[in-house]
Protein backbone atom coordinates (compact mmCIF):
# COMPACT_ATOMS: atom_id res chain seq x y z
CA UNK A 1 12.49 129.49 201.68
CA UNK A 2 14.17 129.50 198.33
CA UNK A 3 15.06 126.05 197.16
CA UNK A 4 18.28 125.32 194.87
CA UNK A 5 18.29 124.16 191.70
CA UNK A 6 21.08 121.12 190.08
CA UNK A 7 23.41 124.30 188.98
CA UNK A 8 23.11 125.94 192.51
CA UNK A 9 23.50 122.10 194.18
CA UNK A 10 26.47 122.08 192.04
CA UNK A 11 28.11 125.07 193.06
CA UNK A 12 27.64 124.48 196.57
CA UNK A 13 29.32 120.88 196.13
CA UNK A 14 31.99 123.04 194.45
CA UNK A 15 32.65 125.54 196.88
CA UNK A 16 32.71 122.75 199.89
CA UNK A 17 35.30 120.53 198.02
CA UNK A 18 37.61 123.15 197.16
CA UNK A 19 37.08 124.45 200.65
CA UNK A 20 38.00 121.21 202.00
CA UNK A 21 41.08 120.62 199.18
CA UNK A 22 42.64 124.05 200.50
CA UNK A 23 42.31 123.36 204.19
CA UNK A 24 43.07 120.15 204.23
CA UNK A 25 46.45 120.55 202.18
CA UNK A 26 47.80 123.90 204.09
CA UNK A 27 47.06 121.18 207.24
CA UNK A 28 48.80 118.12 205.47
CA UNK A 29 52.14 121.05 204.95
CA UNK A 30 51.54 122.61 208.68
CA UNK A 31 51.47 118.26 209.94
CA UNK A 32 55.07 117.67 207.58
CA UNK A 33 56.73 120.76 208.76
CA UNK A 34 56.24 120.16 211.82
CA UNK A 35 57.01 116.25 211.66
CA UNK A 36 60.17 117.19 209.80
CA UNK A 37 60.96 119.44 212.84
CA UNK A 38 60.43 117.68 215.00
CA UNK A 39 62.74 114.44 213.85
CA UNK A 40 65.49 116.90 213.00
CA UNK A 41 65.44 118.02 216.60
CA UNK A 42 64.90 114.50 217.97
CA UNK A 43 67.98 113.43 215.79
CA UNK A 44 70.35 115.87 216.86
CA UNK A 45 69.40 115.94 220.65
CA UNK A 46 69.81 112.60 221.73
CA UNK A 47 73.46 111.17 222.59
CA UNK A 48 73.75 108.58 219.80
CA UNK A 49 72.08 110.15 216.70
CA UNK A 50 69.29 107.64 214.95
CA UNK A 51 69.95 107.57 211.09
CA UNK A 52 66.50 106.27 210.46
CA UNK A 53 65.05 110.10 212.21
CA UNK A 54 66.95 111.52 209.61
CA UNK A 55 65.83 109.83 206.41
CA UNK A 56 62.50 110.62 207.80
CA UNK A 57 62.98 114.31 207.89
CA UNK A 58 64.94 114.32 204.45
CA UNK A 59 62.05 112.29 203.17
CA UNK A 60 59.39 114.53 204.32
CA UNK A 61 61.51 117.87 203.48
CA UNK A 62 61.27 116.53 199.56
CA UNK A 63 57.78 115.23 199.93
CA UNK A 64 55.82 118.31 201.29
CA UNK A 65 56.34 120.08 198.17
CA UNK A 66 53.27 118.49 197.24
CA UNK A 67 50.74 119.92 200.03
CA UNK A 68 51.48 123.13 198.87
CA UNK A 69 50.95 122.68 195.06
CA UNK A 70 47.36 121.13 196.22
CA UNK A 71 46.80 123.95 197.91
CA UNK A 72 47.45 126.43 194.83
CA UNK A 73 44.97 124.11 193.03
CA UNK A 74 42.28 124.36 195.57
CA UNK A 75 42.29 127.88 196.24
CA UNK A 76 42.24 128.84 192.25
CA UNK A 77 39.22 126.46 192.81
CA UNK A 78 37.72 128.49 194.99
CA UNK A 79 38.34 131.38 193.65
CA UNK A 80 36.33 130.37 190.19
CA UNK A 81 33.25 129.57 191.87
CA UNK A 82 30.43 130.39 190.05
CA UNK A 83 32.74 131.09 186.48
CA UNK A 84 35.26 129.12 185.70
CA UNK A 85 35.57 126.57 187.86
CA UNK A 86 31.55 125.09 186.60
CA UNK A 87 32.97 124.69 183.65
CA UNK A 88 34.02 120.98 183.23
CA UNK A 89 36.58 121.26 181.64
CA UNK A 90 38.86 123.56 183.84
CA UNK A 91 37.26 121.02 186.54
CA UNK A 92 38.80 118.13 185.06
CA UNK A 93 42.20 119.80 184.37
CA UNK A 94 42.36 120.84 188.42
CA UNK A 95 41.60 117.24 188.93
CA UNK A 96 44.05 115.96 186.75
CA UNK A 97 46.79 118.17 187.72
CA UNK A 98 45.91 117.26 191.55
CA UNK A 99 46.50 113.54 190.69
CA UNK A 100 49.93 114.26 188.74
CA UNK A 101 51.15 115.62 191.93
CA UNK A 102 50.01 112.95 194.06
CA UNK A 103 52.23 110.71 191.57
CA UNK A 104 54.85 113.25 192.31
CA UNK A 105 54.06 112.54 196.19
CA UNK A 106 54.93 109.07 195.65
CA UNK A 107 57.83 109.24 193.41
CA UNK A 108 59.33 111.50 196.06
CA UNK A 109 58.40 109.14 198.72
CA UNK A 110 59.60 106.13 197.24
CA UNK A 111 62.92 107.64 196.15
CA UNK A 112 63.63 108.74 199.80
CA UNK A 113 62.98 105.35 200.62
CA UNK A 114 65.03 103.53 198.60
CA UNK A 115 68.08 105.94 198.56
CA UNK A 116 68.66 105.71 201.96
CA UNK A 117 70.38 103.02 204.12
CA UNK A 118 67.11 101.10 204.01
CA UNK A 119 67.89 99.88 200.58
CA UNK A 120 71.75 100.19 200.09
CA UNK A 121 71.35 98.21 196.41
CA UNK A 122 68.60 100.50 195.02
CA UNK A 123 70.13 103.82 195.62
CA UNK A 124 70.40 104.84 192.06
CA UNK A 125 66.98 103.91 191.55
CA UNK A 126 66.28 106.19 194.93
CA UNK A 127 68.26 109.05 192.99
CA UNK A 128 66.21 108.86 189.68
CA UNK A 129 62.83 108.67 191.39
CA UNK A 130 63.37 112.03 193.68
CA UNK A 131 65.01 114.14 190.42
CA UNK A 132 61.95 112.88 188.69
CA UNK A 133 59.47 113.78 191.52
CA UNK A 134 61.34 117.38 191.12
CA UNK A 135 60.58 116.80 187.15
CA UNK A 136 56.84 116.11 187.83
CA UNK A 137 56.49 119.19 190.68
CA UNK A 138 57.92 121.30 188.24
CA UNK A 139 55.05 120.35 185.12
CA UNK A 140 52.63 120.87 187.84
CA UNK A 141 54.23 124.45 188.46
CA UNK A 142 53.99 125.31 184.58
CA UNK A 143 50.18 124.06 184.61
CA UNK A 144 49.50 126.32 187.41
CA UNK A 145 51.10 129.14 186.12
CA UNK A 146 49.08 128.74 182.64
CA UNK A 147 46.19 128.23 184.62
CA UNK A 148 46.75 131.78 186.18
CA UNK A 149 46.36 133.58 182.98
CA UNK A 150 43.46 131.45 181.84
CA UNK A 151 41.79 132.37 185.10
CA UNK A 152 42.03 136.20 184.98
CA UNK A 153 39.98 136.13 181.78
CA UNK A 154 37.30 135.95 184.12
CA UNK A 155 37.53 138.56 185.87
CA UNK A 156 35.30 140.58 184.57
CA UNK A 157 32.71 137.94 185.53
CA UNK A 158 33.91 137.34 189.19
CA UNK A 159 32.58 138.89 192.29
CA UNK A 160 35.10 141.23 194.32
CA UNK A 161 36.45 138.77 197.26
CA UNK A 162 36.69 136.03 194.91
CA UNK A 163 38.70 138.65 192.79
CA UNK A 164 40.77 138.66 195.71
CA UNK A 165 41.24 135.66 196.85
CA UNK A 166 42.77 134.66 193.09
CA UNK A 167 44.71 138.12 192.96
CA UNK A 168 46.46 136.20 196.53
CA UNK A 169 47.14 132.98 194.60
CA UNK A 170 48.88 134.97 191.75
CA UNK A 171 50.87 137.14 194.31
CA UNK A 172 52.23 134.09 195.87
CA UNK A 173 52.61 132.44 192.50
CA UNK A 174 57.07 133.63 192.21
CA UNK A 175 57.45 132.63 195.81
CA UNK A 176 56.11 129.16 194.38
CA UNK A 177 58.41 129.20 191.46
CA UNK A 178 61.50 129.60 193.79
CA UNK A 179 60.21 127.35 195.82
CA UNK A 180 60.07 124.46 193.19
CA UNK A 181 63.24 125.56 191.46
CA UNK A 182 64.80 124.93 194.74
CA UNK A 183 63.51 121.49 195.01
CA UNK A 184 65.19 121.14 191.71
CA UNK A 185 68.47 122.00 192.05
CA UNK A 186 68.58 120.51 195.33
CA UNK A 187 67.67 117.13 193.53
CA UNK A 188 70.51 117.23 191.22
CA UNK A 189 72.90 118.76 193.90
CA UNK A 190 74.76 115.54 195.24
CA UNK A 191 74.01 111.92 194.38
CA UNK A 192 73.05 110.63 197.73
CA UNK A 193 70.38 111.38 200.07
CA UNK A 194 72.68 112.64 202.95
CA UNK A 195 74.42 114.95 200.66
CA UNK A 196 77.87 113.39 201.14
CA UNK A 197 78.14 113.26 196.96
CA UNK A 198 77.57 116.64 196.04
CA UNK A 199 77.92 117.64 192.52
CA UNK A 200 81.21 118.51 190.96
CA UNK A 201 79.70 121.35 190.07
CA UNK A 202 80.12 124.04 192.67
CA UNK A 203 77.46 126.29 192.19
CA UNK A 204 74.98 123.60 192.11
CA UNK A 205 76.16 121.76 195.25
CA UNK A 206 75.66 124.55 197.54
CA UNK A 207 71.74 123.93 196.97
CA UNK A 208 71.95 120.77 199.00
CA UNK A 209 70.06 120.99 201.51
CA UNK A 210 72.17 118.71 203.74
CA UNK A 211 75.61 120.24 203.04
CA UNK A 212 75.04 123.41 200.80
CA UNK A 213 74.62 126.73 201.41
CA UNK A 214 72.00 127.20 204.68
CA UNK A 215 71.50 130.73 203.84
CA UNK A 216 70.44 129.56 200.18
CA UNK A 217 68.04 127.06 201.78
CA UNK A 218 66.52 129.06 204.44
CA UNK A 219 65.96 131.73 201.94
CA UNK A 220 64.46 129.53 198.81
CA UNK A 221 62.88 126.81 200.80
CA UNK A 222 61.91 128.02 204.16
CA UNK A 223 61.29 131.43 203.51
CA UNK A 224 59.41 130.85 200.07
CA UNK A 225 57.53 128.20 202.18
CA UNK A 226 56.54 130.63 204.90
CA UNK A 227 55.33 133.46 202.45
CA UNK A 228 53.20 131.23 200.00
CA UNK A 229 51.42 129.91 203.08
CA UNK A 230 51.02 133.08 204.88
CA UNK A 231 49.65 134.49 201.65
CA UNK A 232 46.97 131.44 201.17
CA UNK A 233 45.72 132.04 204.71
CA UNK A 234 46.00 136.24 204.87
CA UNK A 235 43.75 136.17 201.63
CA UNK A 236 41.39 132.64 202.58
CA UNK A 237 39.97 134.97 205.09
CA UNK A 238 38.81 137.25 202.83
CA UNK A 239 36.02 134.68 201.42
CA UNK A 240 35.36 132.92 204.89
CA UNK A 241 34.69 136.79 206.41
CA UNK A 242 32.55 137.50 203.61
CA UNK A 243 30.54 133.93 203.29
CA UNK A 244 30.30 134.60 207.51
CA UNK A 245 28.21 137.75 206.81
């Protein structure tokens, strides 16, 4: 039986930790949907409404931005196995961009923490922490999007499903961008968590997700949420059906 060598030991580390990244982060978004859901309807169902279910839910609604940027970076992972994605340097640049949105993870964390009725005198600091979690999401966005074109110059060297699979990453790749220009202009659309401050500025306030326009947020957040993910999965079968052969 054919033995592998360090490149082919390699490549099968590769393919298993993208593997994992992917499926573990469109899990981690399915787990905070859900959660978020779930609080929201806990909140509003019971007699007395608990404040603290609803920071939750606002908190994760911010926060699970995150999952789904991970996943774009795992699944362009994938998709360069065996081209680009040996080379070390596009390694350590999928790395690196992994760990800037994990900092994003935590700045959006904290600030829902801290601008909410759990810390009353830090809500300012609360406000600057989520608009820059927005600020970091967004870099990450631009870094994937480069990453995109960088990635098709490959092509030529890639084998059909994995082809595929990365033509699925790029397809979703607008829904993404309204998706994280959302998160943005939701940020800077009031100046409290609960939206009770919205911006003076009309057209900006109606992105809140609290008190804005639901039509606008079920449209750039849901929606945009539901396609990217549907896309990730539709075109992840692709390589599992063909590695299942």
């Amino acid at each position: 039986m054919p033995t592998l060598d360090i490149h082919g030991k390699i490549a099968a580390s590769q393919i298993a930790f993208y593997t994992l990244v992917a499926a573990l982060t469109i899990a981690l978004l399915q787990i905070a949907r859900i959660s978020e859901a779930a609080l929201i309807l806990a909140a509003e169902l019971v007699q007395h409404p608990n404040l603290n279910l609803i920071i939750a839910a606002l908190g994760i609604q911010a926060a699970a931005l995150a999952p789904l940027l991970l996943s774009t970076i795992g699944f362009l992972g994938m998709a360069g196995q065996s081209t680009y994605s040996e080379i070390s340097r596009v390694s350590l640049i999928f790395r690196l961009t992994g760990l800037v949105t994990l900092a994003g993870l935590a700045l959006s964390i904290a600030g829902g923490v801290l601008g909410s009725q759990l810390s009353p005198s830090k809500r300012s600091t609360g406000l600057i922490l989520r608009r820059a979690s927005t600020g970091v999401f967004a870099a990450v966005y631009v870094v994937l999007f480069l990453a995109h074109f960088g990635c098709w110059t490959y092509h030529f060297q890639m084998r059909n499903y994995r082809l595929r699979l990365l033509g699925g990453a790029t397809l979703a790749l607008p829904f993404l961008g309204v998706r994280v220009a959302y998160a943005i202009l939701a940020a800077w659309s009031a100046s409290d968590l609960f939206g009770n401050l919205l911006s003076s500025n009309p057209n900006l306030a109606k992105f809140n997700s609290v008190n804005g326009q639901m039509v606008t947020y079920l449209v750039m957040s849901v929606v945009m949420e539901f396609v990217v993910a549907a896309l990730y999965v539709l075109f992840s079968t692709v390589l599992s059906r063909r590695h299942s052969r």
